[in-house]
N, C-alpha and C. Protein backbone atom coordinates (compact mmCIF):
# COMPACT_ATOMS: atom_id res chain seq x y z
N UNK A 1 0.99 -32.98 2.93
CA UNK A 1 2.18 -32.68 3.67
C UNK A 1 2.33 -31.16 3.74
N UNK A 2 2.85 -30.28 4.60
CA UNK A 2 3.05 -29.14 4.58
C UNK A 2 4.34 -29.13 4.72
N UNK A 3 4.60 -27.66 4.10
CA UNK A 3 6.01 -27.49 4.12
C UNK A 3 5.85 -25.79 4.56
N UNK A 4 6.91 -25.13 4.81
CA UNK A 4 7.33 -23.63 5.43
C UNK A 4 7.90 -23.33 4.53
N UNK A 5 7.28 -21.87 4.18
CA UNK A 5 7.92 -20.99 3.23
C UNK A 5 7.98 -19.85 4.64
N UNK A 6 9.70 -18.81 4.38
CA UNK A 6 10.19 -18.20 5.84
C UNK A 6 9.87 -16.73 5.59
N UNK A 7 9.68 -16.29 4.18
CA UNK A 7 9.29 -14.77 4.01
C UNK A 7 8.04 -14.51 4.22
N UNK A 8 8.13 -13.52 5.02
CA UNK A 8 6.50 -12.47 5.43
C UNK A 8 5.99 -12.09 4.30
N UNK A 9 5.01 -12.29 4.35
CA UNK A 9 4.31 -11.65 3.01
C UNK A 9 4.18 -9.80 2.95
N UNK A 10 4.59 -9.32 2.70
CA UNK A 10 4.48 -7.87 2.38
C UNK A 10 2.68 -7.13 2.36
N UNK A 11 2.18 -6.00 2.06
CA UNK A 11 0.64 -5.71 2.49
C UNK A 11 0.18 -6.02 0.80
N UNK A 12 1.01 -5.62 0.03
CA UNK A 12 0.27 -5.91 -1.29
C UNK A 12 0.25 -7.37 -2.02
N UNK A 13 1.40 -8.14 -1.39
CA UNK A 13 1.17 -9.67 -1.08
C UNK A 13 -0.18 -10.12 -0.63
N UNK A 14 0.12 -9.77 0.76
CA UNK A 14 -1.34 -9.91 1.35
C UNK A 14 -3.03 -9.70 0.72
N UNK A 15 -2.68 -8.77 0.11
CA UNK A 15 -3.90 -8.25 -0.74
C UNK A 15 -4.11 -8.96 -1.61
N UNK A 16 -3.31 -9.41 -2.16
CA UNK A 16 -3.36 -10.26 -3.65
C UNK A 16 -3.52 -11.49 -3.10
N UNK A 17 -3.13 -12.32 -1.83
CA UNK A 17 -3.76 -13.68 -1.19
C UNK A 17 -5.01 -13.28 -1.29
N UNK A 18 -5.13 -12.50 -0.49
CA UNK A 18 -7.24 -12.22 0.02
C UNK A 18 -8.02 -12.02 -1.71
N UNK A 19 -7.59 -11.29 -2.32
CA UNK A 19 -8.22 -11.70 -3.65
C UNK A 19 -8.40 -12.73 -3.96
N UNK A 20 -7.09 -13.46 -3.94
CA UNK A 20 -6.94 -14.68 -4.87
C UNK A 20 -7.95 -15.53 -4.34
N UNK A 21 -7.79 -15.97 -3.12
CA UNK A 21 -8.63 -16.18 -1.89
C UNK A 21 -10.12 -16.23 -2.55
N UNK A 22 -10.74 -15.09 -2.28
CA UNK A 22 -11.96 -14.81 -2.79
C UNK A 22 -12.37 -15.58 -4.08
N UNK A 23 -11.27 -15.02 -5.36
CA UNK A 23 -11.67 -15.87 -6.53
C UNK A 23 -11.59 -17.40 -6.54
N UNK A 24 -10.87 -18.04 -5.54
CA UNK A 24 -10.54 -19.47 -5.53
C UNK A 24 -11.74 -20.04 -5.22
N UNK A 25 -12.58 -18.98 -3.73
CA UNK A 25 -13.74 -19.87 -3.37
C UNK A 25 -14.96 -19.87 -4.36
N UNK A 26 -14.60 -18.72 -5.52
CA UNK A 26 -15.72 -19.31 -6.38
C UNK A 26 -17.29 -18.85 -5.77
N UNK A 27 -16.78 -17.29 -4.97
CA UNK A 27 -17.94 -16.95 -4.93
C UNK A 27 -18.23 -15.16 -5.32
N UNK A 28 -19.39 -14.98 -5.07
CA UNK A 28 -20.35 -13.76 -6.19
C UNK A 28 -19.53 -12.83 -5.59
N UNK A 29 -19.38 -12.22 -6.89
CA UNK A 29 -18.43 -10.75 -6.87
C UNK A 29 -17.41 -10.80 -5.95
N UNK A 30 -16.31 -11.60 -6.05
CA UNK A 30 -14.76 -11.74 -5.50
C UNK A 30 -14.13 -10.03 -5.47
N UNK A 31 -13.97 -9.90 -6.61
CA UNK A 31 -13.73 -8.30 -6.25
C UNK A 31 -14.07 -7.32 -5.47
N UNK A 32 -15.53 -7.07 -5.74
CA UNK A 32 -15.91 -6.25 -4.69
C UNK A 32 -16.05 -6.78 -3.06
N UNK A 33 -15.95 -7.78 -2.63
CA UNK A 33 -15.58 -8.41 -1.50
C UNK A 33 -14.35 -8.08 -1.30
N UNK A 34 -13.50 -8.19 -2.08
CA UNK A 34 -12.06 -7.87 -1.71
C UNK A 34 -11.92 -6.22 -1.43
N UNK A 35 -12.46 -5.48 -1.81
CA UNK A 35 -12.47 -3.92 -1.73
C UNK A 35 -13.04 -3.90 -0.18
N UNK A 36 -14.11 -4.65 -0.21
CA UNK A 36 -15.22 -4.19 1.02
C UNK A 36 -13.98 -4.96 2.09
N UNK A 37 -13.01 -5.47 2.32
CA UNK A 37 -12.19 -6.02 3.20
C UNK A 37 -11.17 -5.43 2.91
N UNK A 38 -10.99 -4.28 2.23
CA UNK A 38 -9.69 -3.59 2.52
C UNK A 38 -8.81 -3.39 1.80
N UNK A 39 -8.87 -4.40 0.10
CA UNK A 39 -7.92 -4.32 -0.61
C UNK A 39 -7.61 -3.52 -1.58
N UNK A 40 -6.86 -3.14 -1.99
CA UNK A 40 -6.66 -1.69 -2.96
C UNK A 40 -7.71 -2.01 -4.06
N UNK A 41 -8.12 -0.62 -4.81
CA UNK A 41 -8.48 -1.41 -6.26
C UNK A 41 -7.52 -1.83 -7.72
N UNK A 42 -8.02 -2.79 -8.18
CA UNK A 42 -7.32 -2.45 -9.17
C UNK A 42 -7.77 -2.84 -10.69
N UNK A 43 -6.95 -2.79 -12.14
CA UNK A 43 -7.39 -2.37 -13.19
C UNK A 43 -8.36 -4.05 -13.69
N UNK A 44 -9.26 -3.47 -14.60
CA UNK A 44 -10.19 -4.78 -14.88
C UNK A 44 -9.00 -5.95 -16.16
N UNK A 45 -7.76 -5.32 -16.08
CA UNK A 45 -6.90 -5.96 -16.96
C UNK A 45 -6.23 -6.69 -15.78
N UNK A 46 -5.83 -6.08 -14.56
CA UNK A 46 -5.15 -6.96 -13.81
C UNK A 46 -6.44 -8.07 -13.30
N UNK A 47 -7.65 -7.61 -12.71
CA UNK A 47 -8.23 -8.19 -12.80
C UNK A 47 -9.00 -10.21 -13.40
N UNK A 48 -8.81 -9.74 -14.98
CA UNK A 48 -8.77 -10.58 -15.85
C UNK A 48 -7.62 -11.74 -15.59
N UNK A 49 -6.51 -11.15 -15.57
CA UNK A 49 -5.02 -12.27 -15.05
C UNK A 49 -5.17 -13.16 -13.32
N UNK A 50 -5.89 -11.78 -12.70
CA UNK A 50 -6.03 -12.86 -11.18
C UNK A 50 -7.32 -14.22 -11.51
N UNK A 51 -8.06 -13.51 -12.65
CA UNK A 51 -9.34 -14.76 -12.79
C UNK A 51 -8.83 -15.83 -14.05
N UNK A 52 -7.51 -15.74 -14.45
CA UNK A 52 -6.87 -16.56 -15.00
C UNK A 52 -5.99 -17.51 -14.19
N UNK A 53 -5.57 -17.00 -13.12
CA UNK A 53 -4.67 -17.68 -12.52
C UNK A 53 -5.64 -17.89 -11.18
N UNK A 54 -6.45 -18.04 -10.92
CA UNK A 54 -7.29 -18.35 -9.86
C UNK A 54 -8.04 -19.44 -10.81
N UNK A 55 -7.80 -19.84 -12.37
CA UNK A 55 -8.68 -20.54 -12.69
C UNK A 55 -7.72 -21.93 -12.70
N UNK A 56 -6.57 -21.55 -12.65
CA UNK A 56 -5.12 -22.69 -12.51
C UNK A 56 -4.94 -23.03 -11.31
N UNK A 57 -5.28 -22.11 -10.20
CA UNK A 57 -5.25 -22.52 -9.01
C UNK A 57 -6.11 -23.76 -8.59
N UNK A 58 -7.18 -23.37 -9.05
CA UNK A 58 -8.42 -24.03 -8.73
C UNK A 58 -8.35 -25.78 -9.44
N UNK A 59 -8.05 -25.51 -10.77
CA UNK A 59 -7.35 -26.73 -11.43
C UNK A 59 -7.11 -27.82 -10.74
N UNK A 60 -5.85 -27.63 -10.12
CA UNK A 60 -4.98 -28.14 -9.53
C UNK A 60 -5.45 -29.35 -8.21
N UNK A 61 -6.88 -28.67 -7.88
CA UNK A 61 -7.37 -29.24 -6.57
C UNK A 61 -8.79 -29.57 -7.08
N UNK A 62 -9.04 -29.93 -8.61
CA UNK A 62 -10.34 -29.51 -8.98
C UNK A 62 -11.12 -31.16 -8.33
N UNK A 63 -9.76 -32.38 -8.32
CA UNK A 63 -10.53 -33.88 -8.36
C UNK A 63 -10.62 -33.81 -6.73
N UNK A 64 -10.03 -32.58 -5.82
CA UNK A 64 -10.44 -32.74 -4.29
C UNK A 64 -12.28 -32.35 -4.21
N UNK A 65 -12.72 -31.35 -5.14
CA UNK A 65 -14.01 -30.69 -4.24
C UNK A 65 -15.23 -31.77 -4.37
N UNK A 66 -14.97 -32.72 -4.90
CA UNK A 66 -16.49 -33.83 -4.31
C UNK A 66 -16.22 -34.42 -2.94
N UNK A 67 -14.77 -34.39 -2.70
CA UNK A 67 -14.38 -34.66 -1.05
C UNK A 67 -15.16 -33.42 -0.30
N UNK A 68 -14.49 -32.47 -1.07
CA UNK A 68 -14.69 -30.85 -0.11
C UNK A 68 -16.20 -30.64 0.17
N UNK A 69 -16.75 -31.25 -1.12
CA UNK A 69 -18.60 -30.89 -0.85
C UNK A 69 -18.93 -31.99 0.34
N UNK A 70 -18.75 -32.92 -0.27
CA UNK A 70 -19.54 -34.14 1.04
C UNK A 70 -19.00 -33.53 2.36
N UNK A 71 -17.67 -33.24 2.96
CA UNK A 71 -17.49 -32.54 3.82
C UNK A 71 -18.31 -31.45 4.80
N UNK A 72 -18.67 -30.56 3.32
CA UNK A 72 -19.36 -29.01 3.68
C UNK A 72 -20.86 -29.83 3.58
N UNK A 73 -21.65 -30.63 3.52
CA UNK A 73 -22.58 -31.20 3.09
C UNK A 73 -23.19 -31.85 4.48
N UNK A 74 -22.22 -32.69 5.15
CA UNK A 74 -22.34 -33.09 6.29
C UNK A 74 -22.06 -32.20 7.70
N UNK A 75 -21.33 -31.37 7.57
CA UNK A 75 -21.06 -30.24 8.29
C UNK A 75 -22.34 -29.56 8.56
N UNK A 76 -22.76 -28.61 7.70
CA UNK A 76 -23.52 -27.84 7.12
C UNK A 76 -24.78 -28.51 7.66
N UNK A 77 -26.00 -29.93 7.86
CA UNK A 77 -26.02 -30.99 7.98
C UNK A 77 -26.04 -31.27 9.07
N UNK A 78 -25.26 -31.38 9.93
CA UNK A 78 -24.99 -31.47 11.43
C UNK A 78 -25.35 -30.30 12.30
N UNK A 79 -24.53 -28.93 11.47
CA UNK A 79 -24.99 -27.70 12.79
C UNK A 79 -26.18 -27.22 12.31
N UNK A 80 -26.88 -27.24 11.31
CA UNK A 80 -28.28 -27.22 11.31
C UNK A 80 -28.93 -27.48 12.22
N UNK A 81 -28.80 -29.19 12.41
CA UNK A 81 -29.96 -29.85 12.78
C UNK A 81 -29.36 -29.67 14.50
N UNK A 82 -28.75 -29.39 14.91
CA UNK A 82 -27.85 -28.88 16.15
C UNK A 82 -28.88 -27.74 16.61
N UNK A 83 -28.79 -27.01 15.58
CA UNK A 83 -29.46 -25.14 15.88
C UNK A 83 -31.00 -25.80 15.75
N UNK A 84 -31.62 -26.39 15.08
CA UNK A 84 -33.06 -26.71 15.14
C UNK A 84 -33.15 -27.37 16.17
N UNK A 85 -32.86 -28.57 16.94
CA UNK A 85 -33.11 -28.78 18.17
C UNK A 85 -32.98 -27.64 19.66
N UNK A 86 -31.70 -26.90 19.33
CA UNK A 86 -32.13 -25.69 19.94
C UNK A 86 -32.82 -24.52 19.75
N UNK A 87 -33.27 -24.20 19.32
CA UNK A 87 -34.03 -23.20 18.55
C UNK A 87 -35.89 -23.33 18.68
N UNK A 88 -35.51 -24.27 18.48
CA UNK A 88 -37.71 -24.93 18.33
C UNK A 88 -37.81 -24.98 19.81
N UNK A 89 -37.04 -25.43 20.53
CA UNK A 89 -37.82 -25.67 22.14
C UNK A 89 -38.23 -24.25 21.98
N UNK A 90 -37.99 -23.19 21.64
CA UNK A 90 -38.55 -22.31 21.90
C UNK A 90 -39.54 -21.44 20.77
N UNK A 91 -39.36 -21.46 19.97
CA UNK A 91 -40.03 -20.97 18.31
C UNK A 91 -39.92 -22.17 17.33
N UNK A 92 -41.15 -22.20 16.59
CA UNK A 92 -41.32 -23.18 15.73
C UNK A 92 -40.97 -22.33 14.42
N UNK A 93 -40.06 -22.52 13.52
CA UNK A 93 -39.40 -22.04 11.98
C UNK A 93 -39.78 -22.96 11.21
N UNK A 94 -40.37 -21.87 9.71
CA UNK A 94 -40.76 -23.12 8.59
C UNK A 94 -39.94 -24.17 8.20
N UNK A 95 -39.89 -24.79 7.72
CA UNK A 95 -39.42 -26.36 7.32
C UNK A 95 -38.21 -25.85 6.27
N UNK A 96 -38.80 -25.08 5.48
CA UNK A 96 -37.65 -24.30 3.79
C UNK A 96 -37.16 -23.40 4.57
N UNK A 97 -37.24 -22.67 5.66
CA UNK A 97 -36.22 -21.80 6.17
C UNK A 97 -35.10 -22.43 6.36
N UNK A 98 -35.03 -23.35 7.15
CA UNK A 98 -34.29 -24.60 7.72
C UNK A 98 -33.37 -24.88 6.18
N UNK A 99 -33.90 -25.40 5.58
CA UNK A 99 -33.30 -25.82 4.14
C UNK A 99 -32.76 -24.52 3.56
N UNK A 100 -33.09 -23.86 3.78
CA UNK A 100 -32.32 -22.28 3.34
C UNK A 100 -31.21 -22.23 3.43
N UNK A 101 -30.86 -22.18 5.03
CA UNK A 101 -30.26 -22.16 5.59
C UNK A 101 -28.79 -23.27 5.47
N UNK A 102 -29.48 -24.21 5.51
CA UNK A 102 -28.30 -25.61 5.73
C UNK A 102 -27.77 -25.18 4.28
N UNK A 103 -28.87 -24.63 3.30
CA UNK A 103 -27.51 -24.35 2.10
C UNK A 103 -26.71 -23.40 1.78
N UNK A 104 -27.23 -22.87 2.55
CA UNK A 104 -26.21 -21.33 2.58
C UNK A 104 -24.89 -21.69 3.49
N UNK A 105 -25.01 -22.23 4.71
CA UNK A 105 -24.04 -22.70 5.13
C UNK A 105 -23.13 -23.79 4.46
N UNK A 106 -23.52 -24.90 4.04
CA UNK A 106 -22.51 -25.55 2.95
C UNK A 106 -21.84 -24.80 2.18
N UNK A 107 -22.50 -23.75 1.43
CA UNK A 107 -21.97 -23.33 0.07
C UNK A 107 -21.22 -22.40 0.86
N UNK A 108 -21.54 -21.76 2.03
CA UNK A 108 -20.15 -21.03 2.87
C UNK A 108 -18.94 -22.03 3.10
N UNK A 109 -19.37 -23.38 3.38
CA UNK A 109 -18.15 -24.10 4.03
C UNK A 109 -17.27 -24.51 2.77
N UNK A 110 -17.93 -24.98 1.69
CA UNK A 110 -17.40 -25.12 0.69
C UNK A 110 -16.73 -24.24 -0.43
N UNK A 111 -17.41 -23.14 -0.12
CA UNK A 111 -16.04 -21.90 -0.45
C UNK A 111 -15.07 -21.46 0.40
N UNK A 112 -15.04 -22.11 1.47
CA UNK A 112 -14.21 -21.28 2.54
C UNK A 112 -12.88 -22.43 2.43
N UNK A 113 -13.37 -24.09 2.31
CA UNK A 113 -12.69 -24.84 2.44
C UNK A 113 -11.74 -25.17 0.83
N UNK A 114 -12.66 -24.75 -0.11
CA UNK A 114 -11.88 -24.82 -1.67
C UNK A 114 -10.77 -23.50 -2.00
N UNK A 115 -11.20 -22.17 -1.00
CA UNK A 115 -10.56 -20.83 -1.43
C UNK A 115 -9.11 -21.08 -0.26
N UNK A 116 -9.36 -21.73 0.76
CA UNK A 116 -8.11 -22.30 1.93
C UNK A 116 -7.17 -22.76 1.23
N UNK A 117 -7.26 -24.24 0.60
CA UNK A 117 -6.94 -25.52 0.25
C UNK A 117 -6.09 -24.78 -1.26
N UNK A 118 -6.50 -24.19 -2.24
CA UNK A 118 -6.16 -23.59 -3.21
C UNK A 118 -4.82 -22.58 -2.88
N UNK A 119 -5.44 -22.01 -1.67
CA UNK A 119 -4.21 -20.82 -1.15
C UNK A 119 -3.05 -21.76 -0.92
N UNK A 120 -3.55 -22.50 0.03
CA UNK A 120 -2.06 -23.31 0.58
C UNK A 120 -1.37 -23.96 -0.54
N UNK A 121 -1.79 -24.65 -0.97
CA UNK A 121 -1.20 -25.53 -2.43
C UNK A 121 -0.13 -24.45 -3.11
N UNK A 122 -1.19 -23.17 -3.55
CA UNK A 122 -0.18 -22.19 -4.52
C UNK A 122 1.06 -21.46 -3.80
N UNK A 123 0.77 -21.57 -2.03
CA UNK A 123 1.59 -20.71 -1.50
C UNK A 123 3.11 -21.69 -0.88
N UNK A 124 2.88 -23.36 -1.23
CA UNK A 124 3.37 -24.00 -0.89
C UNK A 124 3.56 -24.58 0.11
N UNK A 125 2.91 -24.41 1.12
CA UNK A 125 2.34 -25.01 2.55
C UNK A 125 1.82 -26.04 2.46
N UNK A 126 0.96 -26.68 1.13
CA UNK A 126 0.49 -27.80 1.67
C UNK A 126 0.73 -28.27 -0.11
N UNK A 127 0.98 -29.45 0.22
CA UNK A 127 1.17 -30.46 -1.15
C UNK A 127 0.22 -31.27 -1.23
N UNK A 128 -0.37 -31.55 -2.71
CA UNK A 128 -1.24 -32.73 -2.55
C UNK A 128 -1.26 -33.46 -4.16
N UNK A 129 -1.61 -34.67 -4.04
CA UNK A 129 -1.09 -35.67 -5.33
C UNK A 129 -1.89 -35.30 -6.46
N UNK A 130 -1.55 -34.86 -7.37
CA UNK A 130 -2.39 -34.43 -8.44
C UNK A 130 -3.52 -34.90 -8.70
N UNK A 131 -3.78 -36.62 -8.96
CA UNK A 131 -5.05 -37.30 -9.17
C UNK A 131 -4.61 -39.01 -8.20
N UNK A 132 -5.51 -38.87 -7.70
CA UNK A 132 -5.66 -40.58 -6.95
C UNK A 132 -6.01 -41.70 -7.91
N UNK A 133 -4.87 -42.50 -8.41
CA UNK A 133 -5.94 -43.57 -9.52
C UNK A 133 -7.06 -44.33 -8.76
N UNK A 134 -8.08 -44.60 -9.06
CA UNK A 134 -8.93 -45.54 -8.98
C UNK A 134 -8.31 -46.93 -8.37
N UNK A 135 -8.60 -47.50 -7.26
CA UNK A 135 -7.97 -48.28 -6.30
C UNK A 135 -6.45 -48.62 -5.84
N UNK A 136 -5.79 -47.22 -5.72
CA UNK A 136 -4.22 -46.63 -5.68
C UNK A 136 -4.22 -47.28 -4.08
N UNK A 137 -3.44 -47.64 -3.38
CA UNK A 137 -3.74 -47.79 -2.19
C UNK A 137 -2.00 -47.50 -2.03
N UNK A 138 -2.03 -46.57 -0.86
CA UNK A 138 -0.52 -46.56 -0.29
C UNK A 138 0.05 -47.55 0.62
């Protein structure tokens, strides 16, 4: 369910989403990604607290990411094999390039879709049920 929160986020708000962001998706060097996009620096003590509370964030949505992978899995999966049918009519690419590839793109979709999903939850935009029991049916 989503809900509206009505205050603008301020620029150092903002900065601290795009961090958080970064650390939620759980990928290499969140920090310095966050610098290279603009965000102030700051101390390896504040630091430490955003990778504490990016580790609660993450928590929270931890029984969603076998949804989130099969998702990024089939995605990832699809526009591959999309780009290899276009691609070969004209150049033939090794076989493990291909596989390179399709995983680099998952593990993009799947940080992009776990570092989203995490934001919204903490920012209150989107609600979701803590754990699904085992044959819960609504």
């Amino acid at each position: 369910m989503f809900t509206r929160r009505r205050r603008i986020p301020n620029l150092a708000e903002a900065q601290r989403r795009l961090r958080g962001f970064f650390l939620d998706s759980h990928i290499e060097d969140p920090h310095e990604l966050a610098l290279a996009q603009g965000c102030s620096p700051i101390s390896d003590e504040v630091a430490d607290r955003e990778e504490e509370e990016s580790d609660k964030r993450t928590d929270k949505i931890a029984h969603l990411v076998p949804l989130m992978y099969a998702f990024a899995h089939s995605m990832a999966g699809g526009a591959i094999d999309s780009q290899r049918d276009t691609i070969e009519a004209s150049v033939k690419l090794p076989p493990e390039l291909w596989k390179q590839t399709e995983r680099m793109v998952e593990g993009i979709a799947l940080a992009v879709t776990q570092g989203t999903i995490s934001q919204l939850v903490d920012m209150g935009y989107l609600q979701i049920p803590k754990r699904i029991t085992k044959g819960a049916r609504k």
